[in-house]
Protein backbone atom coordinates (compact mmCIF):
# COMPACT_ATOMS: atom_id res chain seq x y z
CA UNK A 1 124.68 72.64 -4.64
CA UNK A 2 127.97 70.97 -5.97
CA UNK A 3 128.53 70.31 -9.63
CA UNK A 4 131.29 68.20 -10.94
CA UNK A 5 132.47 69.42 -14.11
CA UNK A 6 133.58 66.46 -16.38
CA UNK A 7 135.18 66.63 -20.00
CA UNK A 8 132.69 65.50 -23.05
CA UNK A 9 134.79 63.81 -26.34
CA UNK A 10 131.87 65.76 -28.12
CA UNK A 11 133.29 69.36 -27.72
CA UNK A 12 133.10 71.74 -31.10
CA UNK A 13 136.31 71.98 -32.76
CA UNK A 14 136.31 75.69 -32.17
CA UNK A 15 136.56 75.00 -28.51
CA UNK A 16 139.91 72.80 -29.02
CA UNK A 17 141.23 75.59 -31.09
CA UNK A 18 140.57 78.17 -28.59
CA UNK A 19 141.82 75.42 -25.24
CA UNK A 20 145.22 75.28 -27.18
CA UNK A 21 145.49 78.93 -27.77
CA UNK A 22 145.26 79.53 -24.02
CA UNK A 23 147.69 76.57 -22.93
CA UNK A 24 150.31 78.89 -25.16
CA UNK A 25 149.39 81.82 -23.97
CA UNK A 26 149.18 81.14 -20.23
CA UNK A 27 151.70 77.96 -19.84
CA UNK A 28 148.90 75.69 -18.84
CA UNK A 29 150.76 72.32 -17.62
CA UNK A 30 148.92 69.09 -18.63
CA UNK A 31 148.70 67.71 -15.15
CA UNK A 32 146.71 64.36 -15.61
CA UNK A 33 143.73 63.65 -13.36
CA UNK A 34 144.54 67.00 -10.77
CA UNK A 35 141.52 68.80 -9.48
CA UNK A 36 140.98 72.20 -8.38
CA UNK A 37 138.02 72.87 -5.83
CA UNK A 38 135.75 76.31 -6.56
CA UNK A 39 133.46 77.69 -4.02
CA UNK A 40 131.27 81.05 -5.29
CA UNK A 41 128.08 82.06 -5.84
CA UNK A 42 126.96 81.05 -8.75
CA UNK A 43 123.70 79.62 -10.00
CA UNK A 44 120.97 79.39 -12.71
CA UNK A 45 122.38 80.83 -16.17
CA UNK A 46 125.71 82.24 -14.28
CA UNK A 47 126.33 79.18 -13.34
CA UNK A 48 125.59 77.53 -16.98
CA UNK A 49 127.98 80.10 -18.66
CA UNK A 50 131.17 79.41 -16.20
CA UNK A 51 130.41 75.95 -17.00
CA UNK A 52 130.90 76.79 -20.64
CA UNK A 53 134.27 79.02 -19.31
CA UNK A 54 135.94 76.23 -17.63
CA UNK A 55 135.28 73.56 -20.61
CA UNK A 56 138.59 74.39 -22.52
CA UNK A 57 140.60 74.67 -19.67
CA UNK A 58 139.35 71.52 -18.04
CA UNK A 59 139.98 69.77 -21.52
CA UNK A 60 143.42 71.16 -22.43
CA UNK A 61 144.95 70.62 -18.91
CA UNK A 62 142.94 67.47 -17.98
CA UNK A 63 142.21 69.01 -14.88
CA UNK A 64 138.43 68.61 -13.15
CA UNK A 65 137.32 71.85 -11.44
CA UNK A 66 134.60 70.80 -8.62
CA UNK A 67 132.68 74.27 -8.08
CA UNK A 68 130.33 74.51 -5.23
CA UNK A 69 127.77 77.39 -4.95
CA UNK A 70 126.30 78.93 -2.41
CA UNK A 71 124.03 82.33 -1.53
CA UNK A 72 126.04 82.36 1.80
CA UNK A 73 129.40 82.72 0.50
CA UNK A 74 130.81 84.63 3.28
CA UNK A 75 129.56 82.38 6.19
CA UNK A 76 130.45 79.17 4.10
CA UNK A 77 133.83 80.54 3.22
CA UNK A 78 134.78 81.81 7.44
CA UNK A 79 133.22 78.65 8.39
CA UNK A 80 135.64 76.44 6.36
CA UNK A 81 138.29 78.53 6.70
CA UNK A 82 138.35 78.38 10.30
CA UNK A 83 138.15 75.01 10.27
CA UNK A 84 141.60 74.65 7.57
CA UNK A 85 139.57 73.47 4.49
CA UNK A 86 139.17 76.32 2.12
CA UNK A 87 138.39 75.82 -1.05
CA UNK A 88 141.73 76.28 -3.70
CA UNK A 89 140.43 78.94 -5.46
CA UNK A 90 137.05 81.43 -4.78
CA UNK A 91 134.91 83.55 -6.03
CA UNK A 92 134.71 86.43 -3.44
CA UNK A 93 131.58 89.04 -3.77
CA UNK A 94 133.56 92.34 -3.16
CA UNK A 95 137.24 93.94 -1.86
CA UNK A 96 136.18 93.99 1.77
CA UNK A 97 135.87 90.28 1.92
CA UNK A 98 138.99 90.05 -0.03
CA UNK A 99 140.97 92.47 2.06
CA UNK A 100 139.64 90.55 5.64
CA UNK A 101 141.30 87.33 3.93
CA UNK A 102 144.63 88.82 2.84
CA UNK A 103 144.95 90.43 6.47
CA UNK A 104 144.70 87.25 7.99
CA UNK A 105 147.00 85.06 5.76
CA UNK A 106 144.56 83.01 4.25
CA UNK A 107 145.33 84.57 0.11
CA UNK A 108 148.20 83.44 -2.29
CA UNK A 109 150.10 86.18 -3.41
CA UNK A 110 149.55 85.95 -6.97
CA UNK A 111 152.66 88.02 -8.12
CA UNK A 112 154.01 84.76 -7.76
CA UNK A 113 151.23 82.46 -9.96
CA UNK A 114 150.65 85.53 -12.58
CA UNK A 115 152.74 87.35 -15.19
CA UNK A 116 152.49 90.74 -13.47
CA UNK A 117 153.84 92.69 -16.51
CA UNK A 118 150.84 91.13 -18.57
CA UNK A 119 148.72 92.26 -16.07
CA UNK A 120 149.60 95.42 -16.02
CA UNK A 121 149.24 95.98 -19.83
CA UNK A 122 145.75 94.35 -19.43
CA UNK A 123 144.36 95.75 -17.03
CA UNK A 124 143.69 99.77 -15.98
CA UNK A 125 145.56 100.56 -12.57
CA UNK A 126 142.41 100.74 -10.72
CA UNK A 127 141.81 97.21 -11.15
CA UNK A 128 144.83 95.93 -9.77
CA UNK A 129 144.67 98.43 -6.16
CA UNK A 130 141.13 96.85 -5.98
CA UNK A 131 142.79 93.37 -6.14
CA UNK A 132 145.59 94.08 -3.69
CA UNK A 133 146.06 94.25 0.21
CA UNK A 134 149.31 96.40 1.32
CA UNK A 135 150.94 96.22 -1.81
CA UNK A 136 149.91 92.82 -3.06
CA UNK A 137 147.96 91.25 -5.81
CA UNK A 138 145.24 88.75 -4.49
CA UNK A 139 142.64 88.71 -6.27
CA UNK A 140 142.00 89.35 -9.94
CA UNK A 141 138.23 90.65 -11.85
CA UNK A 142 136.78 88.48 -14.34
CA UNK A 143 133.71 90.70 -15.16
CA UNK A 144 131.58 93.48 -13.80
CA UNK A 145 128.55 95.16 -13.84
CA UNK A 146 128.56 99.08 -14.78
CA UNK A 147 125.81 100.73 -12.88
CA UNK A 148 126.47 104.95 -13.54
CA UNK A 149 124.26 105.06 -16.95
CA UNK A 150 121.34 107.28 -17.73
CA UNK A 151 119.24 105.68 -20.20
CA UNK A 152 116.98 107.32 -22.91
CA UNK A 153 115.06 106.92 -25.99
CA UNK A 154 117.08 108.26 -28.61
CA UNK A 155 113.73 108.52 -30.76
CA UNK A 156 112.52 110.35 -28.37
CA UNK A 157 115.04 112.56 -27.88
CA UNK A 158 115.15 113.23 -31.43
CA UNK A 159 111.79 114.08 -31.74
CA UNK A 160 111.73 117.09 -29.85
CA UNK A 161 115.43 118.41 -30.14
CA UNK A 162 117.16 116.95 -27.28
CA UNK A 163 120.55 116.43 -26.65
CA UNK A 164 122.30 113.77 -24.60
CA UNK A 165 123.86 116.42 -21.43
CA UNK A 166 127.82 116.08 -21.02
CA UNK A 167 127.64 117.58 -17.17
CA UNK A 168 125.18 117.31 -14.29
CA UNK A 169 124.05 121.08 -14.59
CA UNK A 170 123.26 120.34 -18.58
CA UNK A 171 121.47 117.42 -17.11
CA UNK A 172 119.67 119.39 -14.73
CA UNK A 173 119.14 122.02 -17.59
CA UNK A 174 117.68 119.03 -19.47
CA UNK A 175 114.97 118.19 -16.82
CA UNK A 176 114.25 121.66 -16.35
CA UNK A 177 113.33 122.23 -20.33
CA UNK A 178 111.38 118.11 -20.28
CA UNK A 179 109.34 119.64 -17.54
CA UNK A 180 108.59 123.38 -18.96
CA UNK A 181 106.99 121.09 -21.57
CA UNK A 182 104.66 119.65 -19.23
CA UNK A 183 106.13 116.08 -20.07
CA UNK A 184 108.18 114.37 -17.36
CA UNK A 185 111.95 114.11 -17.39
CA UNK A 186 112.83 111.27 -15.15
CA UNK A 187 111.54 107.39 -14.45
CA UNK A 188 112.14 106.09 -11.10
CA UNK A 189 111.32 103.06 -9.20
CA UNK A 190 112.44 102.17 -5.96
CA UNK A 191 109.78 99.30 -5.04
CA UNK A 192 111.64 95.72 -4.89
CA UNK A 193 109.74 93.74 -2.50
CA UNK A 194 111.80 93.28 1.02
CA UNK A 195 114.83 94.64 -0.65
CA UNK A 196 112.68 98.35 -1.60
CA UNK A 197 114.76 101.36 -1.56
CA UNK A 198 118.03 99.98 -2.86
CA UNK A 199 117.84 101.87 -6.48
CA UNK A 200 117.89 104.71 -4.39
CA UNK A 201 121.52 104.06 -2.28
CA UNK A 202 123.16 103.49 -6.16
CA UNK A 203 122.34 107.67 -6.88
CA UNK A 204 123.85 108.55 -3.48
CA UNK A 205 126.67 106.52 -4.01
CA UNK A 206 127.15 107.95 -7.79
CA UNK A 207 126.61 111.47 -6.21
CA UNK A 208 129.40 110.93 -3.54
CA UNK A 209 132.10 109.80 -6.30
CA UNK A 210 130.97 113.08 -8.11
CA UNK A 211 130.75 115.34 -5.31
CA UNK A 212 133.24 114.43 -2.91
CA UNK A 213 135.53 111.69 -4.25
CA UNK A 214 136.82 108.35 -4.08
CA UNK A 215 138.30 108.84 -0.57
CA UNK A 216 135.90 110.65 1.07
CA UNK A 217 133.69 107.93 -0.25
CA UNK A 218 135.54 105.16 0.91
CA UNK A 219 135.89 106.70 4.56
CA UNK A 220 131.96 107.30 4.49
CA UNK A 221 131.46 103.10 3.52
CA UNK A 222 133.97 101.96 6.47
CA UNK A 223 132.38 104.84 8.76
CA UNK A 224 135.13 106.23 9.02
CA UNK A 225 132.57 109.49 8.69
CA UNK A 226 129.38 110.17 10.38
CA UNK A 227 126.39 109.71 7.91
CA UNK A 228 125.17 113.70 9.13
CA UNK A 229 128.69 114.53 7.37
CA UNK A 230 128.45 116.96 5.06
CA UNK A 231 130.08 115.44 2.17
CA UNK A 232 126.84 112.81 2.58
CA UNK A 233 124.62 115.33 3.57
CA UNK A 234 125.20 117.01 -0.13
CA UNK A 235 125.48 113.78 -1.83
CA UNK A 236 121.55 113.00 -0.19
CA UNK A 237 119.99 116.97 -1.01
CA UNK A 238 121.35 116.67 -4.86
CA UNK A 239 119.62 113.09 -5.08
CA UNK A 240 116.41 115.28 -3.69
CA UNK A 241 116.18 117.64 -5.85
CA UNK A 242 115.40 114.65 -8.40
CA UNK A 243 113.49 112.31 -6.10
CA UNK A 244 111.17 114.73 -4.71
CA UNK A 245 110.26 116.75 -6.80
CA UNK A 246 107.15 116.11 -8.61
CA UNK A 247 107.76 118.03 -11.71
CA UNK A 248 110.78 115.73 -12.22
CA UNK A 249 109.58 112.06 -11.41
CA UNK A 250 106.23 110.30 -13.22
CA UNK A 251 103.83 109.38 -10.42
CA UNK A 252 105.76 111.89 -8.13
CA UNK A 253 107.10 110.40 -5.12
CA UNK A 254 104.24 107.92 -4.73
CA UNK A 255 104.99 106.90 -8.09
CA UNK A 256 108.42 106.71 -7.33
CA UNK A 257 108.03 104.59 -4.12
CA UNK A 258 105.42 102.38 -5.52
CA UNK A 259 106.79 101.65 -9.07
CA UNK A 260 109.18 98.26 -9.35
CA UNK A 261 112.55 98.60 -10.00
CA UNK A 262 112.40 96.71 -13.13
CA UNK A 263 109.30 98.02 -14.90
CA UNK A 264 109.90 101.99 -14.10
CA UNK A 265 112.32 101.73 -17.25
CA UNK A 266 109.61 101.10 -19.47
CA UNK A 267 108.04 104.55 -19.43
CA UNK A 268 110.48 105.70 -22.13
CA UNK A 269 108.93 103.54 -24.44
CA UNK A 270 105.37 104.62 -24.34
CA UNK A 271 103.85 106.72 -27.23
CA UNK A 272 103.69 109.54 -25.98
CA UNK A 273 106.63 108.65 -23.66
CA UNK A 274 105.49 108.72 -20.17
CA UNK A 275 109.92 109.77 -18.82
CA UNK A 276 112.51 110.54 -20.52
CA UNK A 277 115.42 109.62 -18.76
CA UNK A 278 116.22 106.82 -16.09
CA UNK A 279 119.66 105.80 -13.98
CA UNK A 280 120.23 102.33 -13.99
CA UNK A 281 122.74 99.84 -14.07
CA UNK A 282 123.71 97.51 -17.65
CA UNK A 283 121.29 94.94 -16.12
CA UNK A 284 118.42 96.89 -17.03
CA UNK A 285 118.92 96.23 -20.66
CA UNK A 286 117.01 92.58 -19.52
CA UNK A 287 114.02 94.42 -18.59
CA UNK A 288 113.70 96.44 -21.44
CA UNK A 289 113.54 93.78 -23.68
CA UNK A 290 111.77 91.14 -21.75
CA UNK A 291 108.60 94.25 -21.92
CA UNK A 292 109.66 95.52 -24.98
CA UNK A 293 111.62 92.62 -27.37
CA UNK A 294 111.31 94.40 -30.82
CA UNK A 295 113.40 97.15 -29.38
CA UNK A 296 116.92 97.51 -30.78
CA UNK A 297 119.71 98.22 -29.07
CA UNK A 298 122.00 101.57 -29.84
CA UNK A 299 118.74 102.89 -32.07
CA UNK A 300 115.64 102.15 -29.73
CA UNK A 301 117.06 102.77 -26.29
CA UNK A 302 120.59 103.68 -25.08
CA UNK A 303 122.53 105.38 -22.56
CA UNK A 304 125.34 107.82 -21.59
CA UNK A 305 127.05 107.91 -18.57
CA UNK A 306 126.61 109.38 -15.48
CA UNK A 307 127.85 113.52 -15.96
CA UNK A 308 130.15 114.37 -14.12
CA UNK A 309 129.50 117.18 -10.94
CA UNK A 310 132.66 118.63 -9.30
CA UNK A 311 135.43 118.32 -12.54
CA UNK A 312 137.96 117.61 -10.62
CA UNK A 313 136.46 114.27 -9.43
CA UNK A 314 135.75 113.37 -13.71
CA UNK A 315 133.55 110.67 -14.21
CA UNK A 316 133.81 107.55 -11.71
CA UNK A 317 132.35 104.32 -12.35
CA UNK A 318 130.29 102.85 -10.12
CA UNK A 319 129.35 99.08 -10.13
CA UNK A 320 129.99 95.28 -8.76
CA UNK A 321 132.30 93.37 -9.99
CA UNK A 322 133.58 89.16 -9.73
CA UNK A 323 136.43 88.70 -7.92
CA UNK A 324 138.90 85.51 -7.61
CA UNK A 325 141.43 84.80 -5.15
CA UNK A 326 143.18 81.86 -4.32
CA UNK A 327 143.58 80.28 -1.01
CA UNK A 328 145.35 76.83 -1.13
CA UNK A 329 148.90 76.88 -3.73
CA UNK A 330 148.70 74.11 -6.03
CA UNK A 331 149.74 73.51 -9.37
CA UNK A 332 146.17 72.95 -10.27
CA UNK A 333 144.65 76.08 -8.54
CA UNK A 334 148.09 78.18 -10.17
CA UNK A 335 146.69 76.70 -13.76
CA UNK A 336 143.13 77.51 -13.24
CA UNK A 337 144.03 81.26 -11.84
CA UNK A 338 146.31 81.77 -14.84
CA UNK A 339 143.55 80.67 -17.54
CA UNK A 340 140.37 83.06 -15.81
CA UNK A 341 142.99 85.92 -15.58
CA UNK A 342 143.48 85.53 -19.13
CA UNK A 343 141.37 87.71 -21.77
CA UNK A 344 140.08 83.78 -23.66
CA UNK A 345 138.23 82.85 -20.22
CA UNK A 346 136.65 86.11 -19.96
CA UNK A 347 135.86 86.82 -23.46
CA UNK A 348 133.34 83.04 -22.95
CA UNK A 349 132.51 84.58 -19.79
CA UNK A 350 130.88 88.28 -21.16
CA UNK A 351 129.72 87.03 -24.48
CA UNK A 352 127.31 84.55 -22.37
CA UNK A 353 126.39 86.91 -19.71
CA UNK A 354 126.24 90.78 -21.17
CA UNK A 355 128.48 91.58 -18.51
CA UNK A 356 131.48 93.62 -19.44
CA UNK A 357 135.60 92.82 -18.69
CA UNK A 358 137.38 95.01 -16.91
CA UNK A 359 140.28 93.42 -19.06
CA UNK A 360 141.35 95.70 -22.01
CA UNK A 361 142.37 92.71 -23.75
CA UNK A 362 138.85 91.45 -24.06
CA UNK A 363 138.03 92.15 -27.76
CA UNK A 364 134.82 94.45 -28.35
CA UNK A 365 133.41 92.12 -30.97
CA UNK A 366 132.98 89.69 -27.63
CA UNK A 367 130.28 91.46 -26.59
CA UNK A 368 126.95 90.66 -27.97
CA UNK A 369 125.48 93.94 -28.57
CA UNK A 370 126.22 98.07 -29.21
CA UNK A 371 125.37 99.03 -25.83
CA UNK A 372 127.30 96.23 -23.82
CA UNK A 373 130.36 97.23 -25.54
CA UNK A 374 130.05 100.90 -25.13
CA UNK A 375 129.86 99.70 -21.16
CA UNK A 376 132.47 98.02 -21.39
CA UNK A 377 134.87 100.90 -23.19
CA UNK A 378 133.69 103.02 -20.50
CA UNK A 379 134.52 100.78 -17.48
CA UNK A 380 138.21 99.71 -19.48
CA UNK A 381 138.80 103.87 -19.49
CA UNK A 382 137.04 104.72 -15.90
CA UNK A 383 140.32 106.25 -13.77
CA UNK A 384 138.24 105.68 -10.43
CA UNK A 385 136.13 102.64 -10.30
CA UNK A 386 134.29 101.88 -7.10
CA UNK A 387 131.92 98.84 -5.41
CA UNK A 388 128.56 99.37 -4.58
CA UNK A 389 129.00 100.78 -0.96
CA UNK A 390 125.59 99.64 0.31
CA UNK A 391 127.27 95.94 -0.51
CA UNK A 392 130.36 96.61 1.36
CA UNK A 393 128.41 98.14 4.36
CA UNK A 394 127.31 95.58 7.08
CA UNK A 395 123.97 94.21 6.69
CA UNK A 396 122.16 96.39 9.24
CA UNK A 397 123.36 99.33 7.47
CA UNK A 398 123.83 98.75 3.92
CA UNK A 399 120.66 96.74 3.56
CA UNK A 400 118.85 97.64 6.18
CA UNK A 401 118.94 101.76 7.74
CA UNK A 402 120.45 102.50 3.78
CA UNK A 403 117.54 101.45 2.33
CA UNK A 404 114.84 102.15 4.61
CA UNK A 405 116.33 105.71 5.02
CA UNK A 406 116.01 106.05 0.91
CA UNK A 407 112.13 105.62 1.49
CA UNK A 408 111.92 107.99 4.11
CA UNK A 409 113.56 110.53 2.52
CA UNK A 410 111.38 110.25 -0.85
CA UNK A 411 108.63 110.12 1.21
CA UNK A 412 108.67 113.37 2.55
CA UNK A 413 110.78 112.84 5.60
CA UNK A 414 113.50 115.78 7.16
CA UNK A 415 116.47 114.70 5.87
CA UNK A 416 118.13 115.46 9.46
CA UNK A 417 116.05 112.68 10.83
CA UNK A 418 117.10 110.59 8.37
CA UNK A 419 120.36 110.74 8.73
CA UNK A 420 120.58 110.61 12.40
CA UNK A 421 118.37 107.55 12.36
CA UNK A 422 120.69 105.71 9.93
CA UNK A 423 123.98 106.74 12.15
CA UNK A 424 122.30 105.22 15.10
CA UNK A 425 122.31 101.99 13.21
CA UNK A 426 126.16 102.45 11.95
CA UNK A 427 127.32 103.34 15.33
CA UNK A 428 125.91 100.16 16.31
CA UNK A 429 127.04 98.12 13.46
CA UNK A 430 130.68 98.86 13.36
CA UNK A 431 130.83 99.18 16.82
CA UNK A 432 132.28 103.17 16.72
């Protein structure tokens, strides 16, 4: 699909306010009639709210940004950057793409478009390594989604005494005591049609950061070590001693492997509550409402994050993220790069979405609600931030041996086989 986005004279007052307070901010030139061309992902109500990002900016600078989405991204992007007509600017769906770009010359350093020293103050150091390529910024993060939460019914908790656990072995403590009650500690549903299993990569990727670090993680995503590792072999018996046992999960491991992603959430907020506790990303706030819209946010449900394991790896974040890079250097792509960089474009961007900035310049009262904005403090703070590594992995793995292997294992499988099964696949996959 390709959208032209035009200027309206009929624009809120507000909105002209706001256009001229970025154009100071961020040197915006008025450059007449340019145009910048977008490609990304984008559709459906993302799509509406970076419509509603890019109105300012198109009207202050009288530049037209001419956005094209697609669910192919990275075959659309290669394909027109092998044949020399990238788009100026792109939304790219995660560092490896980004990295494969800057290695082969196709990026714009943007040390030279952006004020670095801003940058720096606005942004946590994480962000920026996640953005560069030996040493170089080429991409920046307009938003992200925060997936290492644990959320709970803080009713529920209060009714019989329970505390929200600051480490994994109070956490496991916590289950423990749920369970001794005969009640059930933890929700979990794995079930999401063709894509099944993929809830259960996001645990063994949280348990990695916690157990064996960001390193040792990132070497395990670019098999760089074998999937019978031990450092992954851990990470896979800790997620176990959840997922299979059946004093721990409602519905057991059939339960587990049957229930939908999106609805297993919704057994906190039974009477009697059917779980307790269930790991999910800020996207699940959706589905608690859409089943249960009288529910208020901060005093109905909330969450805490992910305890840590091993102290010395703290408390990574784990999530996806929206990246931007530029490939073609014009004054109009420079212009457009300077205003989504800048806290304005992704305070619209958030407040529409109830995604969270990684920009510490965003102000909290952007977001739209208690919980989004707790996210979002967390993610701001987070020393080690990392992408979903089943995203990053190539197809056959990541979506593919990853997730099958997750039902497997629930389902009773030797943990061995499962392993070994899902190495076969790597080995063949990244060709090592």
């Amino acid at each position: 699909m390709q959208r032209r986005l035009h200027r309206t004279a009929g624009r809120m007052a507000k909105m002209v306010v706001l256009a001229t307070a970025v154009a100071v901010l961020f040197s915006l030139p008025a450059l007449g009639a340019g145009r910048v061309t977008m490609l990304g992902t984008w559709g459906g109500q993302e799509l509406e709210a970076f419509l509603k990002v890019l109105e300012p900016f198109e009207q202050e600078t009288g530049i037209e940004v001419e956005f094209t989405g697609t669910r192919d991204l990275v075959a659309v992007l290669t394909t027109r950057v092998a044949a020399g007509n990238p788009p100026d600017v792109a939304a790219l769906p995660n560092p490896g793409q980004m990295v494969e770009l800057a290695a082969e010359g196709h990026l714009v350093d943007l040390s030279k478009v952006l004020d670095m020293q801003t940058l720096r103050s606005q942004y946590a150091p994480v962000w920026l390594d996640l953005g560069s390529y030996q040493g170089k910024l080429y991409a920046i993060f307009i938003s992200a989604d925060l997936k290492s939460l644990v959320w709970y019914n803080p009713k529920a908790f209060a009714a019989r005494g329970y505390a929200v656990p600051t480490t994994w072995d109070e956490m496991m403590a916590l289950s423990d005591k749920i369970a001794g009650t005969g009640a059930t500690p933890w929700a979990i549903g794995l079930e999401s049609g063709a894509a099944s299993g993929w809830p259960g990569t996001d645990w063994i990727e949280d348990i990695m950061l916690r157990t064996a670090g960001p390193e040792v993680y990132d070497q395990w995503v670019a098999h760089e070590i074998s999937w019978t590792h031990p450092a992954v072999r851990k990470a896979w018996e800790i997620f176990g001693q959840i997922a299979r046992n059946p004093r721990y999960v409602y519905g057991g491991t059939t339960g587990a492997l049957s229930t939908n992603f999106g609805d297993a959430v919704s057994f906190l907020f039974t009477e009697p509550p059917r779980a307790y506790l269930h790991r999910q990303a800020t996207f699940i706030q959706s589905f608690i409402l859409q089943a249960n819209p009288n529910l208020v946010a901060g005093k109905d449900y909330d969450f805490f994050a992910l305890p840590p394991i091993d102290p010395k790896w703290g408390t990574p974040a784990l999530g996806a993220a929206d990246m931007v890079a530029m490939l073609r250097d014009t004054p109009e792509a420079r212009a457009l790069m300077r205003y989504l960089a800048s806290p304005e474009a992704q305070q619209r961007w958030v407040a529409a979405l109830g995604k969270v900035s990684a920009n510490r310049a965003v102000p909290m009262e952007a977001y739209r609600d208690p919980l989004t904005r707790k996210a979002a403090q967390i993610l701001v703070s987070a020393q080690v931030f990392r992408f979903d590594g089943s995203d990053l992995m190539p197809a056959a793995v990541g979506s593919g041996a990853f997730w099958e292997g997750i039902l497997r294992y629930v389902g009773g499988e030797d943990l061995d086989s499962v392993l070994e099964s899902i190495e076969a696949q790597a080995q063949d996959a990244y060709g090592r």
